[in-house]
Protein backbone atom coordinates (compact mmCIF):
# COMPACT_ATOMS: atom_id res chain seq x y z
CA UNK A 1 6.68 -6.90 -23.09
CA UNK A 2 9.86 -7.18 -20.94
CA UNK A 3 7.87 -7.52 -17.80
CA UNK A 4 8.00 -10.35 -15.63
CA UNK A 5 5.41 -11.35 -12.59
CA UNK A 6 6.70 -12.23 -9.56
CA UNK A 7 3.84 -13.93 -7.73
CA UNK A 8 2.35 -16.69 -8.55
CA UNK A 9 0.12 -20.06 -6.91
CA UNK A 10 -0.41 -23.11 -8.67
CA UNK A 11 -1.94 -26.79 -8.03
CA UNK A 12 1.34 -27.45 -5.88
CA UNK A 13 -0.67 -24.66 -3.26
CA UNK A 14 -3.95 -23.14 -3.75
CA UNK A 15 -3.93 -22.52 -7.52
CA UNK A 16 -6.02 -24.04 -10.17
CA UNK A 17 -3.58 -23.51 -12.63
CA UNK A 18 -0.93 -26.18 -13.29
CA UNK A 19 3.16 -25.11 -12.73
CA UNK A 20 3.25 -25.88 -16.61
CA UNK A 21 -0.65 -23.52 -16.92
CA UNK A 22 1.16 -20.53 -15.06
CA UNK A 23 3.85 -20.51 -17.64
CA UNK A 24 2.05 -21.49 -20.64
CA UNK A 25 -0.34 -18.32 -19.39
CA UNK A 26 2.29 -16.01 -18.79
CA UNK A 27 4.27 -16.84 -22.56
CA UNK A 28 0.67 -16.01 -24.27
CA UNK A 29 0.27 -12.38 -21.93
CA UNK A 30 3.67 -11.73 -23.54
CA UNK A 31 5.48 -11.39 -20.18
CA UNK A 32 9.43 -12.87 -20.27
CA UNK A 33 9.49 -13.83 -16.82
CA UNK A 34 7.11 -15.99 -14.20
CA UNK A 35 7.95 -16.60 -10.54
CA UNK A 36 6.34 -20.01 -8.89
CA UNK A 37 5.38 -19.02 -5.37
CA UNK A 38 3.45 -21.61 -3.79
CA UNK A 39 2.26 -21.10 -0.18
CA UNK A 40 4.94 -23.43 1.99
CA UNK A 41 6.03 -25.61 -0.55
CA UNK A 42 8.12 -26.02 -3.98
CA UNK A 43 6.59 -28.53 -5.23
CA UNK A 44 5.38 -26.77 -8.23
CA UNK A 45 8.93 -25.46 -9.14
CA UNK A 46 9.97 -28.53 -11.39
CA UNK A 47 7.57 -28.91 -13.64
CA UNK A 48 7.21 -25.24 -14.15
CA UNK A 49 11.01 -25.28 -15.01
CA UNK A 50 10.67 -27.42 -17.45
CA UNK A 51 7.80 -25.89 -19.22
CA UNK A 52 9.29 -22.39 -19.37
CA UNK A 53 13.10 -24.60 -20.98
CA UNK A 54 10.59 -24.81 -24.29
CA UNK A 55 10.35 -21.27 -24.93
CA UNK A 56 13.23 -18.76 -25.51
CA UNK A 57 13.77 -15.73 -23.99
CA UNK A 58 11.58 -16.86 -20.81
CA UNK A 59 12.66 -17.28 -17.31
CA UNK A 60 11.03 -19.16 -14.55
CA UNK A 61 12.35 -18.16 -11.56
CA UNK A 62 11.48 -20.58 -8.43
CA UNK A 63 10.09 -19.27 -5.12
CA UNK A 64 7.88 -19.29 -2.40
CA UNK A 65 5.83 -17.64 -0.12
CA UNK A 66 5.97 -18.64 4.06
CA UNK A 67 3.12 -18.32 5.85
CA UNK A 68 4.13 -16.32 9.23
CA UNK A 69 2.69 -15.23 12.59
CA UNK A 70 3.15 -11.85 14.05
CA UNK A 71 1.13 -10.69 16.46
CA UNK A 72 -2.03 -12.29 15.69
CA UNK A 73 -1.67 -11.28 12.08
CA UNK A 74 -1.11 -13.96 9.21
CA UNK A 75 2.61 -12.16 7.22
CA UNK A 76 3.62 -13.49 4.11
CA UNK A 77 7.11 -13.73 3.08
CA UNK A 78 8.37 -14.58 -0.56
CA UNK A 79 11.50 -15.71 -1.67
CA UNK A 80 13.25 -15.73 -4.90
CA UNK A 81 16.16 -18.03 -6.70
CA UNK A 82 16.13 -19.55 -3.58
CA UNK A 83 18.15 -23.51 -3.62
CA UNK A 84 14.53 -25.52 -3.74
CA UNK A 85 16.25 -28.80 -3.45
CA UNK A 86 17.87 -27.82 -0.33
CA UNK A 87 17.33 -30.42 2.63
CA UNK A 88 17.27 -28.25 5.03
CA UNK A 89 14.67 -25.85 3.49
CA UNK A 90 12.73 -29.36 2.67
CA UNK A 91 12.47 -30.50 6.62
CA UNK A 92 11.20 -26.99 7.32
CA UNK A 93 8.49 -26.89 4.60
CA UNK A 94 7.41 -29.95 5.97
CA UNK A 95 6.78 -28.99 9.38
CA UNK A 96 4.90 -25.41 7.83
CA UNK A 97 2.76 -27.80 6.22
CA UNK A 98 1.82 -29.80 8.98
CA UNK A 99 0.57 -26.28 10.86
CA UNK A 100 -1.47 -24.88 7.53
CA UNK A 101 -3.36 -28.81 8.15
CA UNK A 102 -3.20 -28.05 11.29
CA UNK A 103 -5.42 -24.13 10.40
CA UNK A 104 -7.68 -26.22 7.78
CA UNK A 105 -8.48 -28.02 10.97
CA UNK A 106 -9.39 -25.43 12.99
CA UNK A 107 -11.76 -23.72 10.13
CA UNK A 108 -13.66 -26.78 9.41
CA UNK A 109 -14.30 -26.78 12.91
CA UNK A 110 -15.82 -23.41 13.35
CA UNK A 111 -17.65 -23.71 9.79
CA UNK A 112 -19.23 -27.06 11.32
CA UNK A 113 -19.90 -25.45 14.80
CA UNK A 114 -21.99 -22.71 11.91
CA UNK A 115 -23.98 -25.31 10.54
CA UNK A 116 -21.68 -25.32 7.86
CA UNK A 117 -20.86 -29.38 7.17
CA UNK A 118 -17.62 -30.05 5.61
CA UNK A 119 -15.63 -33.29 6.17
CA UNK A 120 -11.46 -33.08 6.00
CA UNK A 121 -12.09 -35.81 3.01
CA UNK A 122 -14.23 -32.98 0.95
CA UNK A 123 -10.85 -30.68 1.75
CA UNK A 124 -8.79 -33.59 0.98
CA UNK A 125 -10.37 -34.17 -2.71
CA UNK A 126 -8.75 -31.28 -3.23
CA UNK A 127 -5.37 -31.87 -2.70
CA UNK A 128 -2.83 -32.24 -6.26
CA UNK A 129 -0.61 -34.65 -5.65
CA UNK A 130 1.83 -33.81 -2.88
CA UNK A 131 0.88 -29.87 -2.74
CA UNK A 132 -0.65 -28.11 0.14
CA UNK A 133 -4.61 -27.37 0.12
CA UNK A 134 -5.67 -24.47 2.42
CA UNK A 135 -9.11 -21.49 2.36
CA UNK A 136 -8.78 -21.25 -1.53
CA UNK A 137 -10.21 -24.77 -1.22
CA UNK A 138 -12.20 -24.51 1.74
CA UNK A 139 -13.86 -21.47 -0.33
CA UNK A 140 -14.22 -23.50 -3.39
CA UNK A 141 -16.13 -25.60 -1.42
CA UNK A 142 -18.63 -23.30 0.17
CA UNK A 143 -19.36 -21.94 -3.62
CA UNK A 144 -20.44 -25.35 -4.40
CA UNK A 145 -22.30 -26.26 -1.37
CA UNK A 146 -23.79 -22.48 -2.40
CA UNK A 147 -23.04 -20.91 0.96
CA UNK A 148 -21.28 -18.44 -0.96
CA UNK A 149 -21.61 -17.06 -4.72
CA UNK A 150 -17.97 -16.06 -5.11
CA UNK A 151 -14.21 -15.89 -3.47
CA UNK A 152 -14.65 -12.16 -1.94
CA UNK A 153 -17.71 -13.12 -0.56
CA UNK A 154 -16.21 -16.60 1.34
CA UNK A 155 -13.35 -14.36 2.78
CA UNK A 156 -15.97 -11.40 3.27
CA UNK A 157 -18.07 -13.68 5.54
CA UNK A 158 -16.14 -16.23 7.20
CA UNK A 159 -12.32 -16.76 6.03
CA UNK A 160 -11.13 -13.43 6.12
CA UNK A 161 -9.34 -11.97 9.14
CA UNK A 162 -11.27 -11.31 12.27
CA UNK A 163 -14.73 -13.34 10.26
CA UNK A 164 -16.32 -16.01 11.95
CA UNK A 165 -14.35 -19.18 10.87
CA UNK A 166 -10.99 -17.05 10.69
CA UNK A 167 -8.38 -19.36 12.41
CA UNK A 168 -4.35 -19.00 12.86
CA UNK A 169 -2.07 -21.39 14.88
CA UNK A 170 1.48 -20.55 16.33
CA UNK A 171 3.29 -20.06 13.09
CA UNK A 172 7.27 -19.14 12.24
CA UNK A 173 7.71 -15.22 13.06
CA UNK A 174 8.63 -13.17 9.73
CA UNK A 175 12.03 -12.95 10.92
CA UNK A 176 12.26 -16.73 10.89
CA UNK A 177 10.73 -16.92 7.24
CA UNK A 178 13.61 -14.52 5.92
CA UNK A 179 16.03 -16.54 7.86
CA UNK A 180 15.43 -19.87 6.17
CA UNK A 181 14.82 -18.14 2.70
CA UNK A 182 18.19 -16.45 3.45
CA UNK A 183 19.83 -20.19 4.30
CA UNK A 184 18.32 -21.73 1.03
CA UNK A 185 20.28 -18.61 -0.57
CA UNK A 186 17.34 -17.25 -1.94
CA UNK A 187 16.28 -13.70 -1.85
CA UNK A 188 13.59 -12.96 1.00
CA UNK A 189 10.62 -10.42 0.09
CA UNK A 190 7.47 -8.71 2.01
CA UNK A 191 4.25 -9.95 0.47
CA UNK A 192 1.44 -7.53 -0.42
CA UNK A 193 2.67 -5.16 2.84
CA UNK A 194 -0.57 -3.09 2.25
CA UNK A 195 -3.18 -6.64 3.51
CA UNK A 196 -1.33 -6.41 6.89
CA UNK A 197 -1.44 -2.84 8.73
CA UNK A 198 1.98 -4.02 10.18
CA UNK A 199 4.80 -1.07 8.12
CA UNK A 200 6.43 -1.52 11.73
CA UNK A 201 7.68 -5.15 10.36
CA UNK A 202 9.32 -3.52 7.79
CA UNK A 203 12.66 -1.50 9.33
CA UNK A 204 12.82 -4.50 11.36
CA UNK A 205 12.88 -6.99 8.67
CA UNK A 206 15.06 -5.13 6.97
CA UNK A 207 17.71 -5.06 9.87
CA UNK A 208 17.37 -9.16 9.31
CA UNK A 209 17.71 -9.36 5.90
CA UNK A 210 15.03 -8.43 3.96
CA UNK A 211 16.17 -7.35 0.52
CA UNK A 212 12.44 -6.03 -0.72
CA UNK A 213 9.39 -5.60 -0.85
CA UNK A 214 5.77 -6.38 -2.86
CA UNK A 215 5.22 -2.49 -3.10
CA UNK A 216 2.32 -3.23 -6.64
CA UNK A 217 0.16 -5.82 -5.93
CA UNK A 218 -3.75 -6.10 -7.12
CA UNK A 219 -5.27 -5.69 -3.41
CA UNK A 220 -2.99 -2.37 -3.09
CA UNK A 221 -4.65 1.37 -3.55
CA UNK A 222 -3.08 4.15 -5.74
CA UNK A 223 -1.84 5.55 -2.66
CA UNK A 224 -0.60 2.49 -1.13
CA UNK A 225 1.53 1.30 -4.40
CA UNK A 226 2.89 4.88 -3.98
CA UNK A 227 3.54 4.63 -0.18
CA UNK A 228 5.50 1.36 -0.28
CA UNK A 229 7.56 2.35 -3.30
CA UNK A 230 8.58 5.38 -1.15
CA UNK A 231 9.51 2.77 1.71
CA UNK A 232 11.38 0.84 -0.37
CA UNK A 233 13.41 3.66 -1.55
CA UNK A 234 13.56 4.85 2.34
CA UNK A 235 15.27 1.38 3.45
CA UNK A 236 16.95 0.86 -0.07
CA UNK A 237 14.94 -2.59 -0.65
CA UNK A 238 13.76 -4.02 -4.02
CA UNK A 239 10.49 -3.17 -5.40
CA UNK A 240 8.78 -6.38 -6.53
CA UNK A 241 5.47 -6.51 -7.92
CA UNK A 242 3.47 -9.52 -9.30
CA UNK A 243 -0.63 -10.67 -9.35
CA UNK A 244 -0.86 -13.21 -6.57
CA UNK A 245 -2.89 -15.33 -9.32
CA UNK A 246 -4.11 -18.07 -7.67
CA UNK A 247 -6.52 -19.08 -11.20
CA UNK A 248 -9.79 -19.25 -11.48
CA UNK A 249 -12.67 -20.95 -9.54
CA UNK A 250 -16.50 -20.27 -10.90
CA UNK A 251 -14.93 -17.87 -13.84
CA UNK A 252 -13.26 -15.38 -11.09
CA UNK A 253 -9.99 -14.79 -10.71
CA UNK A 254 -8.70 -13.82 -6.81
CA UNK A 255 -6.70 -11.44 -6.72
CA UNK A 256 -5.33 -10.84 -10.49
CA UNK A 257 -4.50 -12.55 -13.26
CA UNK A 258 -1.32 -13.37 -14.45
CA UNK A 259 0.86 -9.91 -15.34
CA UNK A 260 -1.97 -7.41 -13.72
CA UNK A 261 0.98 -6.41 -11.87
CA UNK A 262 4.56 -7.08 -12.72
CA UNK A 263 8.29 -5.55 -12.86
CA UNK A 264 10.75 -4.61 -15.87
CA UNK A 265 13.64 -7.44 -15.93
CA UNK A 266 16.12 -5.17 -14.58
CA UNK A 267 14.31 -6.25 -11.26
CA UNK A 268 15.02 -9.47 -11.93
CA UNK A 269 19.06 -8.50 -12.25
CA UNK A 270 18.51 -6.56 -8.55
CA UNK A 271 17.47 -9.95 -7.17
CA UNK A 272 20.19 -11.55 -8.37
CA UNK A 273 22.92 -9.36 -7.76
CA UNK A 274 21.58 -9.49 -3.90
CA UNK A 275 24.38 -11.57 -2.80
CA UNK A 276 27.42 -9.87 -5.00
């Protein structure tokens, strides 16, 4: 299968997959390529670079995905083959992760103004290492408090946009997210466009650099995989796709699993011909 997946979480973010996991999962789905996006943070890129340097013919590509603000509404931006070692990309994932502790913070507090006890040391048990821990944990943590049976129904009830312990701080606007993406040369793309109810963003973002778009991702409709592939073609971005797999937590995957939605490698060659 030359088919690569282009978005992916692991322990460094929300996942409960390893970096090494993701790849070792992607090799045995027969897929050639794996992108590392963890939410605000590379963290996970090393270790999956190494794992993927054991098999041949397999690519790890390292990214991200920025958390954003635009009006009101929580945009995520990816980036590909973007310089993770970068100091200047560093100092600004550091202060994104001091606002996502900063959200974690404000959920607890509405979940405990519910009735809903949990401590920032239950969220902090959470935490891998040095990676970020955000509502994929806080959900966790409702299933096994048994608030909640599943994922969909923690985001259904009280994570989700507009639900009663939704919370978003001042965040980075889109534009910023492609701008820093863009500085740590790396290749800046629209996540899941089809979660937002924003298409506005996207002639604007493309004015700022934007070089594609998530147009195939597991939340999208039929109609909506069609609709952004026509957009893309409309303002001549990239067409990414990949499963947002975030693992699994009590048997269910969020989202998809690893290759439910991925691109042919010649994708892969459009990313990295962006800058030629």
């Amino acid at each position: 299968m030359n088919q690569g997946d282009l978005h992916t979480h692991t322990t460094a973010s929300d996942g409960t997959f390893s970096p090494e996991q993701n790849v070792q999962r992607a090799v045995e789905k027969g897929l050639k390529a794996i992108a590392i996006t963890d939410h605000d943070t590379v963290n996970g890129i090393e270790g999956a670079l190494k794992e993927a340097n054991k098999y041949n013919d397999f690519e790890c590509i390292p990214g991200i995905e920025i958390s954003t603000l635009y009006k009101g509404q929580d945009i995520h931006v990816l980036g590909y083959y973007l310089d993770y070692k970068d100091k200047n990309l560093i100092k600004k994932l550091e202060e994104l992760t001091t606002v996502r502790d900063q959200r974690n913070k404000m959920i607890l507090q509405k979940l405990n103004g519910l009735g809903i006890r949990i401590d920032e040391e239950e969220l902090e048990a959470k935490r891998c290492g040095d990676g970020n821990v955000g509502r994929g944990h806080i959900a966790e943590i409702l299933m096994e408090k048994g608030i909640v049976n599943s994922l969909p129904e923690a985001f259904d009830k009280f994570l989700g946009k507009g639900k009663v312990a939704y919370a978003i701080p001042d965040r980075i606007s889109p534009i910023d997210a492609v701008k820093i993406i863009l500085y740590a040369k790396g290749i800046p793309v629209l996540a899941h466009p089809g979660i937002y109810d924003a298409d506005e963003l996207i002639p604007l973002l493309s004015e700022n650099g934007l070089a594609g778009i998530e147009y195939c991702h597991p939340d999208h409709t039929v109609e909506q995989v069609q609709q952004y592939e026509e957009i893309a073609e409309k303002y001549s971005l990239i067409k990414t796709a990949g499963s947002d797999f975030h693992g699994f937590r009590n048997g269910e995957v969020f989202h998809g699993d690893i290759g439910s939605c991925s691109v042919p490698l010649s994708t892969l060659e459009q990313l990295k011909n962006f800058y030629k």
